[in-house]
Protein backbone atom coordinates (compact mmCIF):
# COMPACT_ATOMS: atom_id res chain seq x y z
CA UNK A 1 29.58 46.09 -26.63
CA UNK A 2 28.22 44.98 -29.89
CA UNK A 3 31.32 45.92 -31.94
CA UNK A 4 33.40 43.64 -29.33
CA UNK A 5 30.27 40.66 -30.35
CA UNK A 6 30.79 41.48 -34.11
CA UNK A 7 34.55 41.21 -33.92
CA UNK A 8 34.21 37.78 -31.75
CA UNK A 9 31.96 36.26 -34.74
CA UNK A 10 34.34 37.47 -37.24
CA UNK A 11 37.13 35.44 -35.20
CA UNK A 12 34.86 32.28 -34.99
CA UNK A 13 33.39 32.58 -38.63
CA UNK A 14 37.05 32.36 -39.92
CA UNK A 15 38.09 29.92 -37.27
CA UNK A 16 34.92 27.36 -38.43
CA UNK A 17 35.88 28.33 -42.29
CA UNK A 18 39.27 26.85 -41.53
CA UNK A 19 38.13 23.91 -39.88
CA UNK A 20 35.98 22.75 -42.83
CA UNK A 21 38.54 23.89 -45.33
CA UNK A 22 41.14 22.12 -43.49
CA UNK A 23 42.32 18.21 -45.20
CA UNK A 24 41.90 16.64 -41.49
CA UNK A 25 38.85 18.53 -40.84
CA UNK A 26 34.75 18.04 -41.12
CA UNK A 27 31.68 20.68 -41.66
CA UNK A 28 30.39 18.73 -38.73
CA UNK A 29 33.92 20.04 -36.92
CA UNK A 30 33.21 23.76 -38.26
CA UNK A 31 29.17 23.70 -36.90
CA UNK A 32 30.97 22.48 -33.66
CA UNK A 33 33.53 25.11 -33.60
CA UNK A 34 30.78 27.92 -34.53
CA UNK A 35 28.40 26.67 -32.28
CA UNK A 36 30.53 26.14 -28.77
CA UNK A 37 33.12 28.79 -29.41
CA UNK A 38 30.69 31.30 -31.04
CA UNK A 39 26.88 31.29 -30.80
CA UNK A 40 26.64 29.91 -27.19
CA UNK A 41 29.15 32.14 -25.14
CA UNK A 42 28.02 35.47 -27.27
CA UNK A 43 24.77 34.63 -26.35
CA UNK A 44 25.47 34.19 -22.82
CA UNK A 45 27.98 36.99 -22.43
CA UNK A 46 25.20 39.56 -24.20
CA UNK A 47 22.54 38.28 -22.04
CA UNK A 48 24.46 39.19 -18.43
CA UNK A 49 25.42 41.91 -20.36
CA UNK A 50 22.45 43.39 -21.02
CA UNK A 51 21.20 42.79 -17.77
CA UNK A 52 21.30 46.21 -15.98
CA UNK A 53 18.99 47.73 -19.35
CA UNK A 54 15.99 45.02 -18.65
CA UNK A 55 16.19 46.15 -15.06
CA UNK A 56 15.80 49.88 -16.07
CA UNK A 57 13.43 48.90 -18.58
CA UNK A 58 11.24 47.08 -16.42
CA UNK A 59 11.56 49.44 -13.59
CA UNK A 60 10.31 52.29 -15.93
CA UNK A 61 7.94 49.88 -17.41
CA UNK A 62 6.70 49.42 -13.78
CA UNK A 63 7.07 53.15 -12.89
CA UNK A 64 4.42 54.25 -15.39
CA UNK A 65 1.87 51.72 -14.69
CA UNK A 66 1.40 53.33 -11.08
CA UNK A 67 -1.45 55.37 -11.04
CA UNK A 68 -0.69 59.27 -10.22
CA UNK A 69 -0.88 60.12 -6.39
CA UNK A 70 -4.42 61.54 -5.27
CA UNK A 71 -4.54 65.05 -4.84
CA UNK A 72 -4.98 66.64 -1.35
């Protein structure tokens, strides 16, 4: 999962390096194009993503603050 993230970034970092390089383009273009095609969707696709490990995490969390059972 975080290879496919690191990859992604790569794509976007060069993408925003060509916009600000570019003769027709701005660094306010290339903070644009790292922000809204970068930072944002990673950051939303890694957060339903990680989803099903904050369950388990929080369900183990939850699992050993239970007391033990009495004994008979």
């Amino acid at each position: 999962m975080y290879l496919i993230a690191l990859g992604w970034m790569y794509v976007v970092l060069m993408m925003a390096i060509a916009e600000a390089q570019s003769p027709q383009g701005t660094l306010l273009g290339a903070a644009f194009t790292l922000l809204l095609y970068g930072i944002l969707p990673l950051v939303v696709l890694l957060y339903i993503l990680g989803t099903p490990m904050r369950k388990r995490r929080a369900a183990r969390l939850a699992g050993e603050a239970e007391p033990p059972p009495p004994a008979p």
